[in-house]
N, C-alpha and C. Protein backbone atom coordinates (compact mmCIF):
# COMPACT_ATOMS: atom_id res chain seq x y z
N UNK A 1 -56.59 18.51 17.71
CA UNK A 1 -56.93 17.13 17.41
C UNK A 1 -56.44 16.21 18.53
N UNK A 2 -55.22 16.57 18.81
CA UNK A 2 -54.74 15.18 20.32
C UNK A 2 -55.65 15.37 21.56
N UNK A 3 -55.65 16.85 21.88
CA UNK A 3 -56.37 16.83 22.61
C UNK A 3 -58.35 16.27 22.86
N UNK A 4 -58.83 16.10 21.41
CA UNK A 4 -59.78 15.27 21.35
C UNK A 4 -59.93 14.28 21.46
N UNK A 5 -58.30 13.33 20.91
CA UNK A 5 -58.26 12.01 20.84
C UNK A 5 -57.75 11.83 22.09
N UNK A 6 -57.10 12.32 22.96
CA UNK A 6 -56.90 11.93 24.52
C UNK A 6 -57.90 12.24 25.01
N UNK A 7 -59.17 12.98 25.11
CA UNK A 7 -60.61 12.71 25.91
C UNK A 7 -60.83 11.92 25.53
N UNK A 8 -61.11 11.52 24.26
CA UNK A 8 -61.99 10.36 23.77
C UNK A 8 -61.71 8.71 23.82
N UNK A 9 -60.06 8.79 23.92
CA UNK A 9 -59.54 7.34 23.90
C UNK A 9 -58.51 6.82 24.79
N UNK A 10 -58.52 7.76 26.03
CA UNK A 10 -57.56 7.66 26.79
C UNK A 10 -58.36 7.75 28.23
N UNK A 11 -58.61 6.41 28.88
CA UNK A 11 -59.17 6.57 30.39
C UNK A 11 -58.76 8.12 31.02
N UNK A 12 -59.99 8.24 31.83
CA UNK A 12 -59.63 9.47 32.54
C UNK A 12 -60.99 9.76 34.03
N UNK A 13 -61.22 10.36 34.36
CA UNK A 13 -62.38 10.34 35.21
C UNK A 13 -63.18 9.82 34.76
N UNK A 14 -63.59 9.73 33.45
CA UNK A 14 -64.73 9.51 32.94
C UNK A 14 -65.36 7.78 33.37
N UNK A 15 -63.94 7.34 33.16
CA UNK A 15 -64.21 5.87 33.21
C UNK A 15 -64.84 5.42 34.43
N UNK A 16 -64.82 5.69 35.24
CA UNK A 16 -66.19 5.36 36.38
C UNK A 16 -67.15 5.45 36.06
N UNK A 17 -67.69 6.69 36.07
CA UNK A 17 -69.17 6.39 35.33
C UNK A 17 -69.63 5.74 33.98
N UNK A 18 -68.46 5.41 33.14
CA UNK A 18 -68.98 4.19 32.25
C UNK A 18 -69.23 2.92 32.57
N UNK A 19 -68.51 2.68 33.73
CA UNK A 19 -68.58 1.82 34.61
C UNK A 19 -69.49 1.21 35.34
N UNK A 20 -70.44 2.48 35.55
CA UNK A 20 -71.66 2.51 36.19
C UNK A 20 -73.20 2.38 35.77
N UNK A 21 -72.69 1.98 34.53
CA UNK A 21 -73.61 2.14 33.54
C UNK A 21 -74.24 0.46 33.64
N UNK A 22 -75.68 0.40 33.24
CA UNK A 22 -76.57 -0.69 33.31
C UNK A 22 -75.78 -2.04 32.51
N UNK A 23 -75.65 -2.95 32.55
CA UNK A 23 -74.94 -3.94 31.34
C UNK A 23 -74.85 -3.82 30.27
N UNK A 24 -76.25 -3.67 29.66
CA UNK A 24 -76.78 -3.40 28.45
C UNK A 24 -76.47 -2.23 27.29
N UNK A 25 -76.26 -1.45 28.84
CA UNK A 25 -75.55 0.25 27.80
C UNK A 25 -73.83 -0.06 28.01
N UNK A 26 -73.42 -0.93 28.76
CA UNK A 26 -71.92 -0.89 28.71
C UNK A 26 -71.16 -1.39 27.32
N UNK A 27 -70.27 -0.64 27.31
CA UNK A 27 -68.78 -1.11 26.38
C UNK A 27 -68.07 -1.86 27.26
N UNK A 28 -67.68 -2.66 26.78
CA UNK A 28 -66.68 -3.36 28.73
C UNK A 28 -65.49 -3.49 26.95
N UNK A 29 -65.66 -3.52 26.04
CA UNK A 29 -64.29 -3.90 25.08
C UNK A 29 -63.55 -2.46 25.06
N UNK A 30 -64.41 -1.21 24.69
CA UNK A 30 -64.06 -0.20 25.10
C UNK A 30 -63.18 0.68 25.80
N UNK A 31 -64.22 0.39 27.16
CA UNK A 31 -63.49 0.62 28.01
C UNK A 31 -62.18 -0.12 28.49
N UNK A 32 -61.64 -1.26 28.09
CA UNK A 32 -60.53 -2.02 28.34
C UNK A 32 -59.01 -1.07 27.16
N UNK A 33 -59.91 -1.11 26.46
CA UNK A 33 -59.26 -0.29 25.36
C UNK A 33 -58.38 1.20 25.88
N UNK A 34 -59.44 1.88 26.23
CA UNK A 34 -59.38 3.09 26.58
C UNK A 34 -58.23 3.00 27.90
N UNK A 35 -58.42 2.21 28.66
CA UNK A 35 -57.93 2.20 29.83
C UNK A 35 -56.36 1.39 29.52
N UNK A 36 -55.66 0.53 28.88
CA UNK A 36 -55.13 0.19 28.04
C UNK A 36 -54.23 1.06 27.21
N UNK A 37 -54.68 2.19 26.87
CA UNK A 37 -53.88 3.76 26.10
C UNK A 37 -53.69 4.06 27.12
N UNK A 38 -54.32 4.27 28.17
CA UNK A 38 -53.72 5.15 29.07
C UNK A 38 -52.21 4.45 29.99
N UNK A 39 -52.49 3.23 29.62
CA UNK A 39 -51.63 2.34 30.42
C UNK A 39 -50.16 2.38 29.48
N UNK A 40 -50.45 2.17 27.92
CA UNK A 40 -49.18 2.34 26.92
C UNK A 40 -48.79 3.64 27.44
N UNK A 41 -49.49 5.02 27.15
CA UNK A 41 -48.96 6.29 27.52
C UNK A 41 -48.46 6.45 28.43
N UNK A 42 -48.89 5.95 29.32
CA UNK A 42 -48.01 6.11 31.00
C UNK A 42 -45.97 5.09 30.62
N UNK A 43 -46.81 4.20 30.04
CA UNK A 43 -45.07 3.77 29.43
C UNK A 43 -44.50 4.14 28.53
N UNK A 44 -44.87 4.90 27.29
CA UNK A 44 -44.09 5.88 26.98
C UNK A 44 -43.38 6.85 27.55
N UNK A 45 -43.98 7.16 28.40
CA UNK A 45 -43.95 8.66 29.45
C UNK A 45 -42.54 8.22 29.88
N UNK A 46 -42.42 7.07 30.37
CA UNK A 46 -41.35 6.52 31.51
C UNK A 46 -40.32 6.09 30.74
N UNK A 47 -40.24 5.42 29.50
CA UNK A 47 -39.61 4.70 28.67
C UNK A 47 -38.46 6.18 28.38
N UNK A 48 -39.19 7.43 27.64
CA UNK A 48 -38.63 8.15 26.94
C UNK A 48 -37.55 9.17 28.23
N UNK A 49 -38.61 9.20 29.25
CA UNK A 49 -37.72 9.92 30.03
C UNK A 49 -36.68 9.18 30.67
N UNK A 50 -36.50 7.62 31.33
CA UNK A 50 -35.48 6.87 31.26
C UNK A 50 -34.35 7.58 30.18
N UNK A 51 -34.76 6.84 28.99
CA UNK A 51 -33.82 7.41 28.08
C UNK A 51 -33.04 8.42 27.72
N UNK A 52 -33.88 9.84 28.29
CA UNK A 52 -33.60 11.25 28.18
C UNK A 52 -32.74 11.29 29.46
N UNK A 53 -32.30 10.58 30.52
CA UNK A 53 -32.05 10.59 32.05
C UNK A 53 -32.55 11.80 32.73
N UNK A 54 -33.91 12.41 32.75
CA UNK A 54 -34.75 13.12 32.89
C UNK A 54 -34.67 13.04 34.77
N UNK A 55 -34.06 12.70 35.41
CA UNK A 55 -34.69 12.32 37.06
C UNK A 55 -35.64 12.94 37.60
N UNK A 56 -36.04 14.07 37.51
CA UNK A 56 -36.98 14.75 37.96
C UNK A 56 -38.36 14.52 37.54
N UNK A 57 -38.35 14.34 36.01
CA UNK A 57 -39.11 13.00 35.47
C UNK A 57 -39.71 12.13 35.45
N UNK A 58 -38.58 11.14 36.06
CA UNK A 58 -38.81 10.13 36.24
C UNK A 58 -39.30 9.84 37.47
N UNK A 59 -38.77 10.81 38.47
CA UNK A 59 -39.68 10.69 39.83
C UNK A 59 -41.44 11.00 39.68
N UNK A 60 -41.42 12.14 38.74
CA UNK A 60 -43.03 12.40 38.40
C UNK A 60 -43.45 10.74 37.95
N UNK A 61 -42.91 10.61 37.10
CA UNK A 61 -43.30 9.57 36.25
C UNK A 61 -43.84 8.37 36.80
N UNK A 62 -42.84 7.18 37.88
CA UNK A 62 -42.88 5.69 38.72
C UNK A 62 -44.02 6.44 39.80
N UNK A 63 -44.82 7.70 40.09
CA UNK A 63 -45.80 7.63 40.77
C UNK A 63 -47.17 6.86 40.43
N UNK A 64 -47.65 6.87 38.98
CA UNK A 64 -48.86 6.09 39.54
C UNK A 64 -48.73 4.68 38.94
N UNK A 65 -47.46 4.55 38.57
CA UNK A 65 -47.04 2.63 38.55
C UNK A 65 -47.14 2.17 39.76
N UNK A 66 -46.91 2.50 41.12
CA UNK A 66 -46.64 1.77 42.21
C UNK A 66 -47.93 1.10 42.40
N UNK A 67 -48.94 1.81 42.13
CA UNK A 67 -50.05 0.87 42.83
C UNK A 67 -50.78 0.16 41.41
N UNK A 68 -49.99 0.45 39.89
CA UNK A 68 -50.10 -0.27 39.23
C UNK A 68 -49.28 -1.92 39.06
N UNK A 69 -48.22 -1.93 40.04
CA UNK A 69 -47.52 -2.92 39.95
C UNK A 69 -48.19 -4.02 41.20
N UNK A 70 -48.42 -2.88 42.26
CA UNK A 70 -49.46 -3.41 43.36
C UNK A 70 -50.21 -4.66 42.98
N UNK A 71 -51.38 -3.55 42.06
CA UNK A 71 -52.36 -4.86 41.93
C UNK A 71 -52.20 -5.99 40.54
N UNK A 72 -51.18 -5.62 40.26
CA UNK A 72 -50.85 -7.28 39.07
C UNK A 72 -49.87 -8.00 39.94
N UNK A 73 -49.21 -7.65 41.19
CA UNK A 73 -48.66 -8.70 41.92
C UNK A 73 -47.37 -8.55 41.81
N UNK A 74 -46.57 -7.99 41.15
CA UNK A 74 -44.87 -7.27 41.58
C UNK A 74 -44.53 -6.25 42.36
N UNK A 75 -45.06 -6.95 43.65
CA UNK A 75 -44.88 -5.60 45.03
C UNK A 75 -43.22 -5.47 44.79
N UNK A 76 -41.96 -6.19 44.53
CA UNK A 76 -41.12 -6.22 44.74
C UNK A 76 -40.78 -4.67 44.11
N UNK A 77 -41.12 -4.47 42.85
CA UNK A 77 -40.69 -3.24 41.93
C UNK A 77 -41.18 -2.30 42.82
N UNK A 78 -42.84 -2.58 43.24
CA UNK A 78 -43.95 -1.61 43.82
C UNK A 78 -42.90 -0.94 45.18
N UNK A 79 -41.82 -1.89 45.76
CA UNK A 79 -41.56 -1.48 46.91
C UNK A 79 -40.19 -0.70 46.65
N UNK A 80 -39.13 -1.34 45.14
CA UNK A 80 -38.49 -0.93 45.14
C UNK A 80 -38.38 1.24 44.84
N UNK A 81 -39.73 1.18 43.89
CA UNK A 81 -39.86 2.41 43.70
C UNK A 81 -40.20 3.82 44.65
N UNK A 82 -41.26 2.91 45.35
CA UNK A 82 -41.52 3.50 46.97
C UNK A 82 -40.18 4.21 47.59
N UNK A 83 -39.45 3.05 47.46
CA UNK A 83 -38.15 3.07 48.54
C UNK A 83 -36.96 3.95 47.84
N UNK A 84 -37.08 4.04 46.40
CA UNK A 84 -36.37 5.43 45.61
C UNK A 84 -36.85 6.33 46.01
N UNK A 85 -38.62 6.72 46.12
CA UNK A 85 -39.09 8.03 46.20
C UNK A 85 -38.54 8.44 47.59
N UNK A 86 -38.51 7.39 48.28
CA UNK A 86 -38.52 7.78 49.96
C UNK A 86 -37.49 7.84 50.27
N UNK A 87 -35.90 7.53 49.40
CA UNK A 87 -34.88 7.77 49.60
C UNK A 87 -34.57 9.20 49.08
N UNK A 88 -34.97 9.48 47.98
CA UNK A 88 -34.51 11.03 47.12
C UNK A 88 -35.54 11.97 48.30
N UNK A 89 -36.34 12.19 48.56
CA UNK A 89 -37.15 13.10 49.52
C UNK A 89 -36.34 13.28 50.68
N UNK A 90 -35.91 12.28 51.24
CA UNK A 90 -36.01 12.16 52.74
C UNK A 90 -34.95 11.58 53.69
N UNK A 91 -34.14 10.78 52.75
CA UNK A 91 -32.87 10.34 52.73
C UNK A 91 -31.28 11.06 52.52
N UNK A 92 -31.19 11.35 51.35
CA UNK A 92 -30.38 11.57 50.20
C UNK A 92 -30.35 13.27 50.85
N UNK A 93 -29.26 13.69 50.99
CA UNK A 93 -29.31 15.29 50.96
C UNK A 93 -29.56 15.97 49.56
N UNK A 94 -30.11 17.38 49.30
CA UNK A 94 -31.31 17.90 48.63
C UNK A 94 -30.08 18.38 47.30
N UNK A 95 -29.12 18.67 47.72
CA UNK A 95 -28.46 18.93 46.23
C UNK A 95 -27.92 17.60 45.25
N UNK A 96 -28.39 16.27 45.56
CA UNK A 96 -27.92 15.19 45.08
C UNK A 96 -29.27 14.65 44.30
């Protein structure tokens, strides 16, 4: 059953080509919807593993916020997270 209700109500590839669709055949409430779950789920995702102090996690996790923070206009977070990933990789020695 989740797995039906996450195709069905949770943006995913699909949402482009609904996108693409003539006016007339579009959902535009829909699709806001859909895209919207996927946006709560992605903050659950982050919320719970915060909580759990999950780091490995949480590095999966602040990847596709950055260019979600991008385009609503809080580059500051957008840069601070960048600048975690690019410190734990590449910075930070590997047993820390």
């Amino acid at each position: 059953i989740a797995e039906c209700l996450i195709c069905s109500y949770v943006a995913n590839y699909q949402l482009c080509h609904m996108r693409e669709k003539p006016s007339d055949e579009c959902d535009i409430q829909f699709e806001n919807v859909i895209l919207m779950n996927r946006y709560c789920l992605l903050y659950e995702e982050l919320s719970y593993t915060l909580n759990w102090g999950d780091i490995g996690r949480v590095k999966t996790c602040i990847v596709p916020w950055i260019p979600i923070l991008k385009a609503v206009g809080k580059h500051k977070y957008a840069t601070q997270m960048t600048n975690f990933l690019t410190n734990i990789h590449f910075v930070y020695p590997p047993g820390l």
